[in-house]
N, C-alpha and C. Protein backbone atom coordinates (compact mmCIF):
# COMPACT_ATOMS: atom_id res chain seq x y z
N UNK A 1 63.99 145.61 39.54
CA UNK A 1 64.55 144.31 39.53
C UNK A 1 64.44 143.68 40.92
N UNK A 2 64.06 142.62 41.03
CA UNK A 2 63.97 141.89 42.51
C UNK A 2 65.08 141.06 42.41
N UNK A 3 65.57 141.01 43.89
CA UNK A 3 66.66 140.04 44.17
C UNK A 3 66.39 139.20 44.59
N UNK A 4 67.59 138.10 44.42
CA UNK A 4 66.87 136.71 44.90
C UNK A 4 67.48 136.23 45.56
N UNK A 5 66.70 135.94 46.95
CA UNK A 5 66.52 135.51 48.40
C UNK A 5 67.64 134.53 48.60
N UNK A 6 68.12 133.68 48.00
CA UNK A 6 68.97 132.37 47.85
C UNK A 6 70.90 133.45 47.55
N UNK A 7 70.99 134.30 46.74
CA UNK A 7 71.46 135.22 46.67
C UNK A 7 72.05 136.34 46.98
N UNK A 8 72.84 136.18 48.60
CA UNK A 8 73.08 137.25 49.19
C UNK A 8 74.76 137.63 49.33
N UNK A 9 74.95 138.42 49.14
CA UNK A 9 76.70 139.13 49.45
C UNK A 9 76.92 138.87 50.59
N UNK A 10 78.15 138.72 50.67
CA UNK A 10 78.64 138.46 51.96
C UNK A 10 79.60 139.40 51.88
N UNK A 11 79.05 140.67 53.02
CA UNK A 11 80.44 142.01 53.48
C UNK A 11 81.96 141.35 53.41
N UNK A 12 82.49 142.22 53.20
CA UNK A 12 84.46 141.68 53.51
C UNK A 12 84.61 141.66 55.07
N UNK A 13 83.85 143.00 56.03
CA UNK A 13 83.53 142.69 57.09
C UNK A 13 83.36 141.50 57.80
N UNK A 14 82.03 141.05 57.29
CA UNK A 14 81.53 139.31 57.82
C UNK A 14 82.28 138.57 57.38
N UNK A 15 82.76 138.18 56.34
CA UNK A 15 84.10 137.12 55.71
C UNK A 15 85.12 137.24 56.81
N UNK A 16 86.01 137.95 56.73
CA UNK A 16 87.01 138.34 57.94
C UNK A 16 86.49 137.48 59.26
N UNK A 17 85.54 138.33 60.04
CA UNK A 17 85.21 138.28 61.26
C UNK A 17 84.88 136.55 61.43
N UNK A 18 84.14 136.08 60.43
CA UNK A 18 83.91 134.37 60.56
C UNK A 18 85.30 133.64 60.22
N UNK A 19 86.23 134.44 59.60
CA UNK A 19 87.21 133.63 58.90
C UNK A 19 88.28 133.58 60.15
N UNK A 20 88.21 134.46 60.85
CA UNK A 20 89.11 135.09 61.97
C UNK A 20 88.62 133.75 63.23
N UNK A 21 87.13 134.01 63.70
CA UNK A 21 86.69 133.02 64.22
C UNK A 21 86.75 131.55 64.29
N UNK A 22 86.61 131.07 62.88
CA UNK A 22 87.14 130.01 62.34
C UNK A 22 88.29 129.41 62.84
N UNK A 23 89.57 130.33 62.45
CA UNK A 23 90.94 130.53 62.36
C UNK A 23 91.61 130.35 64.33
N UNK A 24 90.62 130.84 64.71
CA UNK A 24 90.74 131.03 66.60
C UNK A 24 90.24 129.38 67.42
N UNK A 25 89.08 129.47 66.61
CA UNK A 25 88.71 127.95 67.61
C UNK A 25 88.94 126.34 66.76
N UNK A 26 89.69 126.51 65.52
CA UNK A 26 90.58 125.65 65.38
C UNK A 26 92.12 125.39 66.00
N UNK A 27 92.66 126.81 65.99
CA UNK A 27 93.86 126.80 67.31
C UNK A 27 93.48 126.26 68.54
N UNK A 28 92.42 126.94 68.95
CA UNK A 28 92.03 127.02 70.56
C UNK A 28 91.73 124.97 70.73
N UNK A 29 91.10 124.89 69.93
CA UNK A 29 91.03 123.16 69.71
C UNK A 29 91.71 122.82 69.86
N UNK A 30 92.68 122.51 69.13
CA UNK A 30 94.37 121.91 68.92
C UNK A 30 94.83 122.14 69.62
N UNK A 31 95.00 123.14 70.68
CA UNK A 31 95.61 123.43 71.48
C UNK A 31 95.28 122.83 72.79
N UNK A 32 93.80 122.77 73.09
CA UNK A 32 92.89 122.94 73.82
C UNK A 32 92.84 121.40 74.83
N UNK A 33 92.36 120.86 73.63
CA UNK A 33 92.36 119.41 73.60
C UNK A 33 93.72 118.32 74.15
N UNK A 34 95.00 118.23 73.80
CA UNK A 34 96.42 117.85 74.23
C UNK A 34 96.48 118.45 75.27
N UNK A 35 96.00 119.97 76.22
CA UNK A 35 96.31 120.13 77.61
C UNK A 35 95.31 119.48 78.52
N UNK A 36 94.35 119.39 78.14
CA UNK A 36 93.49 119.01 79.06
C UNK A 36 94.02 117.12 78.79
N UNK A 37 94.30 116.97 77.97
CA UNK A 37 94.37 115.22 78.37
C UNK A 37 95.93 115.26 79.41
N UNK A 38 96.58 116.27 78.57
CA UNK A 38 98.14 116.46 79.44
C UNK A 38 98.05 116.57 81.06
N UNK A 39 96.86 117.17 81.17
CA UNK A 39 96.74 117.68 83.07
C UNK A 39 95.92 116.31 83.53
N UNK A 40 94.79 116.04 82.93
CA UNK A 40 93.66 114.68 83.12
C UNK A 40 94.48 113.20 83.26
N UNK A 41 95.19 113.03 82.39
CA UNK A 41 95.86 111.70 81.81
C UNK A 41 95.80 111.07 83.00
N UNK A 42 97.20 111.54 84.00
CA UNK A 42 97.23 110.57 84.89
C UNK A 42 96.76 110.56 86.01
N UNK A 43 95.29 111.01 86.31
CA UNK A 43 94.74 111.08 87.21
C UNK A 43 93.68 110.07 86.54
N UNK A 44 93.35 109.66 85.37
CA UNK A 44 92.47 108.84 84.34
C UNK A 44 93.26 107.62 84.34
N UNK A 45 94.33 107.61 83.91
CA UNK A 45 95.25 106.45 83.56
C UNK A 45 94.99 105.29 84.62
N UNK A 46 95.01 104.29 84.53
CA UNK A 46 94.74 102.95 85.51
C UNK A 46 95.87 101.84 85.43
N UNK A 47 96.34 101.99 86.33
CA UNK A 47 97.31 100.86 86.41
C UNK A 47 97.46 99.58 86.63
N UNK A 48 96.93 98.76 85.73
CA UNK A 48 96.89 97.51 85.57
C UNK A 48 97.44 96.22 85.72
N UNK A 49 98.99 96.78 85.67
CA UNK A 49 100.09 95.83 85.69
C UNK A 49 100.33 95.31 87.06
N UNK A 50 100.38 94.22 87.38
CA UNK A 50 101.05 93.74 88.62
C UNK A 50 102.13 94.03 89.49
N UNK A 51 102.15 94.76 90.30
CA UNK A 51 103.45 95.15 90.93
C UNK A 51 103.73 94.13 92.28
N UNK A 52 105.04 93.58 91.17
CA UNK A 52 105.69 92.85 92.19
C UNK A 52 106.83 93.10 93.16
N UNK A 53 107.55 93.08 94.04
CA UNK A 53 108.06 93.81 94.94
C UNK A 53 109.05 93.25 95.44
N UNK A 54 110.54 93.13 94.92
CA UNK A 54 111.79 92.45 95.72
C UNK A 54 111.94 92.89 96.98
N UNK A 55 111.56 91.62 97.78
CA UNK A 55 112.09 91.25 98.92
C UNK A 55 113.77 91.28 99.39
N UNK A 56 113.95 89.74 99.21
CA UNK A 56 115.47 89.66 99.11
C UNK A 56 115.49 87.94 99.56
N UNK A 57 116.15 87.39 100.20
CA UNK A 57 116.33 85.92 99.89
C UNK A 57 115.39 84.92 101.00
N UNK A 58 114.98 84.05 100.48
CA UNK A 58 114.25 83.23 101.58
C UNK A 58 114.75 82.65 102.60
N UNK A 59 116.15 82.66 102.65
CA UNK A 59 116.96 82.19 103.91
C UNK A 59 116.81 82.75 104.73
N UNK A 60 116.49 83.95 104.57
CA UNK A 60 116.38 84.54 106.38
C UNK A 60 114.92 84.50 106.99
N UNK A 61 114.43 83.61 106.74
CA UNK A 61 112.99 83.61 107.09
C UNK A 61 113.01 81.78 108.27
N UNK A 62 113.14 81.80 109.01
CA UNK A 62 113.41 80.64 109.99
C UNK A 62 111.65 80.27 109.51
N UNK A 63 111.64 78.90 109.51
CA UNK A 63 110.31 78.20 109.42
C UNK A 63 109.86 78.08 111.24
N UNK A 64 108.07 79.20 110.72
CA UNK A 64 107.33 79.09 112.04
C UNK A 64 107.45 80.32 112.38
N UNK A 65 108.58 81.41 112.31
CA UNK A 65 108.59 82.86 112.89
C UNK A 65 108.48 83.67 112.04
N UNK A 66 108.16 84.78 111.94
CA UNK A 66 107.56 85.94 111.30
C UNK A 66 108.79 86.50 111.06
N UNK A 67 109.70 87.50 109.73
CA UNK A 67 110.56 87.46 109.77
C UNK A 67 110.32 88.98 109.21
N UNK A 68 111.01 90.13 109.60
CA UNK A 68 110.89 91.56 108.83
C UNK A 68 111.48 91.85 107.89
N UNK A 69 111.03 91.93 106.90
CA UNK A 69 111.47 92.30 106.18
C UNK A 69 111.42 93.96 105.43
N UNK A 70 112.16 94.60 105.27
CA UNK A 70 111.64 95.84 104.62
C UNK A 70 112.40 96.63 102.81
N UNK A 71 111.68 97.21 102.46
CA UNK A 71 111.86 97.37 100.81
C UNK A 71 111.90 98.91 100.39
N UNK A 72 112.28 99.59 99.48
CA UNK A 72 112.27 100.41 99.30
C UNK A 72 111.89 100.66 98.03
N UNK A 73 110.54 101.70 97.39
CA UNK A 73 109.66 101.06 96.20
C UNK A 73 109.22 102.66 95.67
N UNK A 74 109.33 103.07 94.80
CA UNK A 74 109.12 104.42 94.48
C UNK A 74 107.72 104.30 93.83
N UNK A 75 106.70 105.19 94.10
CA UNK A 75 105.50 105.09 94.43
C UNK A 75 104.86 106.82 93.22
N UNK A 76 104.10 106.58 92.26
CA UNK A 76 103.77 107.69 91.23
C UNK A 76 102.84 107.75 91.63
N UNK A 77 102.51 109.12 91.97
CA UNK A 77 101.00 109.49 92.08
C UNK A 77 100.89 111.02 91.25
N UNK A 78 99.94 110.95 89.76
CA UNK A 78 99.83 111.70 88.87
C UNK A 78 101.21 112.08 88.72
N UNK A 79 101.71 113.47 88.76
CA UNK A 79 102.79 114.27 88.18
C UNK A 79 103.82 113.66 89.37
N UNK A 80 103.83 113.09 90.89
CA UNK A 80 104.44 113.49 91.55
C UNK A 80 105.06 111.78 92.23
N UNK A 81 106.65 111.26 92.47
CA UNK A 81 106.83 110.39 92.27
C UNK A 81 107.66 110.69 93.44
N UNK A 82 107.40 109.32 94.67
CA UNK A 82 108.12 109.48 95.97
C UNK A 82 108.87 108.06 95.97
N UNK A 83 109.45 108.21 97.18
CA UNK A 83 109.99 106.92 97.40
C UNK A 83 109.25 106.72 98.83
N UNK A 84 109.65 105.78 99.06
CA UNK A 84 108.08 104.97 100.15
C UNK A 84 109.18 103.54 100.89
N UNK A 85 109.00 103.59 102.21
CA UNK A 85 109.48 102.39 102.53
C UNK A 85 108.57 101.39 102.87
N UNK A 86 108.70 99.65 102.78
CA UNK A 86 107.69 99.08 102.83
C UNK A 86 108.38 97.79 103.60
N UNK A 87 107.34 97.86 104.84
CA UNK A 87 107.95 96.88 105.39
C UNK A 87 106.60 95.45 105.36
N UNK A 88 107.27 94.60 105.59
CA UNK A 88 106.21 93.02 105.75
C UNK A 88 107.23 91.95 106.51
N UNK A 89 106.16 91.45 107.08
CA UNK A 89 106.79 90.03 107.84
C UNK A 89 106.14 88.87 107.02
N UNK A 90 107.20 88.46 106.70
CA UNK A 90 106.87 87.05 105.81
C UNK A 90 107.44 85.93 107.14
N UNK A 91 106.47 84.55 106.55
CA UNK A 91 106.46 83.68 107.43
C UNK A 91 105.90 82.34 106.38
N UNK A 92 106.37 81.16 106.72
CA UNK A 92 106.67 80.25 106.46
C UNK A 92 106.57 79.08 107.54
N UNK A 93 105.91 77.60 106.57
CA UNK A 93 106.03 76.89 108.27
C UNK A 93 106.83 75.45 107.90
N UNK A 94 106.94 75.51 105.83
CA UNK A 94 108.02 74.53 105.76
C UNK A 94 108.97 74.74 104.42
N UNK A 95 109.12 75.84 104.51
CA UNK A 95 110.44 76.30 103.64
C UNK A 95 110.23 76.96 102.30
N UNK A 96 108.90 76.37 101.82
CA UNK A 96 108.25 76.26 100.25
C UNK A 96 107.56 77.46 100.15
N UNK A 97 106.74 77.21 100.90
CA UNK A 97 105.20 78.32 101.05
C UNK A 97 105.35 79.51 101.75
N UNK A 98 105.49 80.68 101.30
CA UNK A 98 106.14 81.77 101.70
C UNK A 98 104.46 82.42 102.13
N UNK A 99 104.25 83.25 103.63
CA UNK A 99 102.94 84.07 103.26
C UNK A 99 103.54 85.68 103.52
N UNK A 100 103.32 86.80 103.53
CA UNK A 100 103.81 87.74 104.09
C UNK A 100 102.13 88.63 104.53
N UNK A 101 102.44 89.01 105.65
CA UNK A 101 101.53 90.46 106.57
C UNK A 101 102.05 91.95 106.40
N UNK A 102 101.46 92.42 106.64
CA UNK A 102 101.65 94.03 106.55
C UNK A 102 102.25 94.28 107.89
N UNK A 103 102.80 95.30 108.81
CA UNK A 103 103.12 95.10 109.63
C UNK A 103 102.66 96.18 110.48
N UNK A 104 101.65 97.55 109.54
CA UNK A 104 100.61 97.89 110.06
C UNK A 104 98.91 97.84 111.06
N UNK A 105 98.92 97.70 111.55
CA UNK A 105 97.82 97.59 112.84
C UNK A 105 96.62 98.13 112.21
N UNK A 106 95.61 97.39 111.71
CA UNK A 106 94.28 97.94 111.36
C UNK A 106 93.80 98.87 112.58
N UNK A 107 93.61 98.78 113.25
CA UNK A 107 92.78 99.83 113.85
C UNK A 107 93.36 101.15 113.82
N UNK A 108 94.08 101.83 113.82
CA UNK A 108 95.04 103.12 113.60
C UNK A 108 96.37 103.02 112.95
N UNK A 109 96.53 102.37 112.46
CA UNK A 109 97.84 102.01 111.39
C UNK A 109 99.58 102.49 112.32
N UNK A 110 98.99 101.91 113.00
CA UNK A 110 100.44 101.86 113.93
C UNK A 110 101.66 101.08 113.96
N UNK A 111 102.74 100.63 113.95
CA UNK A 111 104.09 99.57 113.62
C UNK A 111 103.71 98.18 114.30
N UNK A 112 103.33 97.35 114.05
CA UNK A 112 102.99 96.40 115.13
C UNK A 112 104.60 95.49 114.88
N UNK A 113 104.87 94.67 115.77
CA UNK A 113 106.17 94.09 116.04
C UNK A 113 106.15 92.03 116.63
N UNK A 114 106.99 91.58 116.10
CA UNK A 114 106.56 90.49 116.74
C UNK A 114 107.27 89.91 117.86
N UNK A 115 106.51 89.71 118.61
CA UNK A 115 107.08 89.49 119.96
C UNK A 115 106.93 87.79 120.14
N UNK A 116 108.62 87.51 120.45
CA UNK A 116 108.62 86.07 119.99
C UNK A 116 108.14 85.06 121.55
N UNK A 117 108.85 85.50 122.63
CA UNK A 117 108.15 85.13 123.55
C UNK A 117 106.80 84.67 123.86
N UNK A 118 105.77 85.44 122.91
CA UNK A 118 104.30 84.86 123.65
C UNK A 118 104.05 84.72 121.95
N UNK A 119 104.69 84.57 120.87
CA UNK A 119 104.27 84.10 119.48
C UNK A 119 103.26 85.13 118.98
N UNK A 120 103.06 86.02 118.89
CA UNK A 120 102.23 86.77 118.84
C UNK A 120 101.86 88.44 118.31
N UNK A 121 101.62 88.85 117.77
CA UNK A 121 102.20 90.69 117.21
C UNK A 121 101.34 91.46 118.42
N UNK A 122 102.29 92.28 118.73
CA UNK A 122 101.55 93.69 119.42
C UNK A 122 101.82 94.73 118.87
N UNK A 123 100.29 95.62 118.96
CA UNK A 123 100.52 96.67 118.74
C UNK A 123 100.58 97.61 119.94
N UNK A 124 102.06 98.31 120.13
CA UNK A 124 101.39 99.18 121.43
C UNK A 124 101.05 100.31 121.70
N UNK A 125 100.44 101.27 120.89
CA UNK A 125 99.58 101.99 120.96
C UNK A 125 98.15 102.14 121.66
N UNK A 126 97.24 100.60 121.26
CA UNK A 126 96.25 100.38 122.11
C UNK A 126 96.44 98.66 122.39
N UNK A 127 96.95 98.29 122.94
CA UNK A 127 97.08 97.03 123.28
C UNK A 127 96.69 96.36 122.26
N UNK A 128 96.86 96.06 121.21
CA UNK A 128 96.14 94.94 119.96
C UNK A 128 97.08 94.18 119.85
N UNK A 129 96.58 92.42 119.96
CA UNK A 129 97.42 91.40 119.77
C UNK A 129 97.02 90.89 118.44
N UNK A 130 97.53 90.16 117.61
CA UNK A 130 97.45 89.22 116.50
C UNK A 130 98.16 88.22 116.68
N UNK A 131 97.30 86.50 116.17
CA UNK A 131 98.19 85.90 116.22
C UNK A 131 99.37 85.89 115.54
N UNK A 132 99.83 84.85 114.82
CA UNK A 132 101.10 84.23 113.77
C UNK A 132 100.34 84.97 112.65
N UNK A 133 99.07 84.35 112.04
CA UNK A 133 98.71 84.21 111.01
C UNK A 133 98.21 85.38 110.84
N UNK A 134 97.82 86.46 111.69
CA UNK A 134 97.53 88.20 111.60
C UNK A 134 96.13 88.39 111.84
N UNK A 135 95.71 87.02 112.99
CA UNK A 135 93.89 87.21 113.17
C UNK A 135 94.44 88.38 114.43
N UNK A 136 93.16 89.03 114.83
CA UNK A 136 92.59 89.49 115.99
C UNK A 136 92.71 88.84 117.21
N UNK A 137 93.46 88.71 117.89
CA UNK A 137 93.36 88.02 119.53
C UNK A 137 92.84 89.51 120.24
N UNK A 138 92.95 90.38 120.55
CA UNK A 138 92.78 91.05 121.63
C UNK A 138 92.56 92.73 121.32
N UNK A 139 92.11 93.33 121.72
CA UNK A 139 92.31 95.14 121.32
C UNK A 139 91.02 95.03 120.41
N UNK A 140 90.95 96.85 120.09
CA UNK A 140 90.28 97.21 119.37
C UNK A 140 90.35 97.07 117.65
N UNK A 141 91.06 96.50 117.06
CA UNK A 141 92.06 95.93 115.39
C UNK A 141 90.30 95.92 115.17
N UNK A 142 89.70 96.54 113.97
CA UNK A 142 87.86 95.80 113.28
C UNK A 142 88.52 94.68 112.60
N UNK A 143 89.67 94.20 111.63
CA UNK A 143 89.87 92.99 111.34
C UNK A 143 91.35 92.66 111.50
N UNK A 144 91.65 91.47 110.77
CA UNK A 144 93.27 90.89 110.79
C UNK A 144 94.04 91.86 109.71
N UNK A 145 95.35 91.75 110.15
CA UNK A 145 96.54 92.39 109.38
C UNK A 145 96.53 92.05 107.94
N UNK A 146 96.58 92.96 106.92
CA UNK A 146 96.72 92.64 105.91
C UNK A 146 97.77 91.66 105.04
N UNK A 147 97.17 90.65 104.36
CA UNK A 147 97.82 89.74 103.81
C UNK A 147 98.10 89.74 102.08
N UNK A 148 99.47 89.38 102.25
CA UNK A 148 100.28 89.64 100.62
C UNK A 148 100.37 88.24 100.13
N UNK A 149 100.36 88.39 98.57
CA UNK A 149 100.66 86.84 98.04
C UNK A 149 102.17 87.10 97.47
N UNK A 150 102.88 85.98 97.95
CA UNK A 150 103.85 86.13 97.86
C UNK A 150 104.65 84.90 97.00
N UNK A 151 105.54 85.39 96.15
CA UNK A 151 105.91 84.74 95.04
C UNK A 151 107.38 84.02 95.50
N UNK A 152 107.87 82.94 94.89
CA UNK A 152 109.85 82.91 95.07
C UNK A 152 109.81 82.47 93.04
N UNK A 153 110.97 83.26 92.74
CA UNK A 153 111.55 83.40 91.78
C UNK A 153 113.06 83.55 92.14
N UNK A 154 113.63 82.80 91.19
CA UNK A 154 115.34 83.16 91.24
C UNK A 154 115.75 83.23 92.21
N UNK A 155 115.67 82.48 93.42
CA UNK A 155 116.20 82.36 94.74
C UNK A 155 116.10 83.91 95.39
N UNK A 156 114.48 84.38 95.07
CA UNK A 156 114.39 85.78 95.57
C UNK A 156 112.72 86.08 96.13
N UNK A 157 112.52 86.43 97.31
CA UNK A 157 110.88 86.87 97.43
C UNK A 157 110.52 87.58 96.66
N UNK A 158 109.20 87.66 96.50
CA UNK A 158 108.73 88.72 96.05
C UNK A 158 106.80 88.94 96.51
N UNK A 159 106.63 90.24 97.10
CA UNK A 159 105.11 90.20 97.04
C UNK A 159 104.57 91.61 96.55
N UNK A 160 103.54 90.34 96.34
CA UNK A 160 101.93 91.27 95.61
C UNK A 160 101.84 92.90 95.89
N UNK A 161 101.98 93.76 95.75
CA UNK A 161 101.82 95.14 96.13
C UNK A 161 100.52 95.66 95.30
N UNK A 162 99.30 96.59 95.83
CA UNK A 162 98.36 97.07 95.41
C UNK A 162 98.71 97.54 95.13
N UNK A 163 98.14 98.53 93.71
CA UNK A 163 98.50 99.82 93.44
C UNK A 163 99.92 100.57 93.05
């Protein structure tokens, strides 16, 4: 009698061993799949939303002088969530139009301060001046102080924060 080719037994052995297999990398999947997005996510995730940033009231900002302001803003990065202080000098030249600067020093990110006497920010680490508006007057700075757009709502500042 010849057998036919299309026609073959399958051992209880081989059943098992594929069924077992089967049975492993459908777990291992399910399983597999939810950790890796769980660890990936928020290093993938993009944050889109606008972060806006309470200041506090526009009265203390004299029209024409640079005024410090500083904030306190809790800051997520993947699993791990700090708090961060953030300072800016907002300035104004007729009550309405709010601008705010960073108060960091481009060239080495140093505290720069405004020194009202000569109108002007120094940084003194390496001598770097800026004017009012956060150009380059003097030192090694490659550009001007970083600039925020800055909002008034509800008799309250508020600025633009990256990220």
């Amino acid at each position: 009698m010849k057998e036919d080719p299309q026609k073959k037994e399958v051992s209880r052995k081989d059943f098992l061993s594929t069924a077992i297999f089967a049975i492993g990398g459908i777990i291992g999947f399910s399983i597999g799949i939810p950790a890796i997005a769980y660890i990936l996510g928020p290093a993938l995730r993009r944050n889109e939303t606008q972060n806006w940033v309470p200041l506090g009231s526009p009265t203390k900002v004299e029209p024409g002088v640079p005024t410090l302001y500083r904030t306190r803003v809790e800051q997520k990065a993947g699993w791990v969530t700090e708090e961060q202080e953030l300072t800016f000098y907002v300035l104004t030249e007729n009550g309405r139009d709010f601008t705010a600067l960073s108060n960091i020093c481009t060239h080495l990110g140093c505290r720069v301060r405004w020194v009202d006497d000569e109108s002007q920010f120094f940084c003194p680490c390496h001598n770097a001046v800026f004017d009012k508006q956060g150009n380059v007057v003097a030192g090694p700075p490659p550009r001007p102080l970083d600039a925020f757009e800055v909002k008034l709502e509800n008799d309250q500042l508020f600025v633009l924060r990256e990220g």
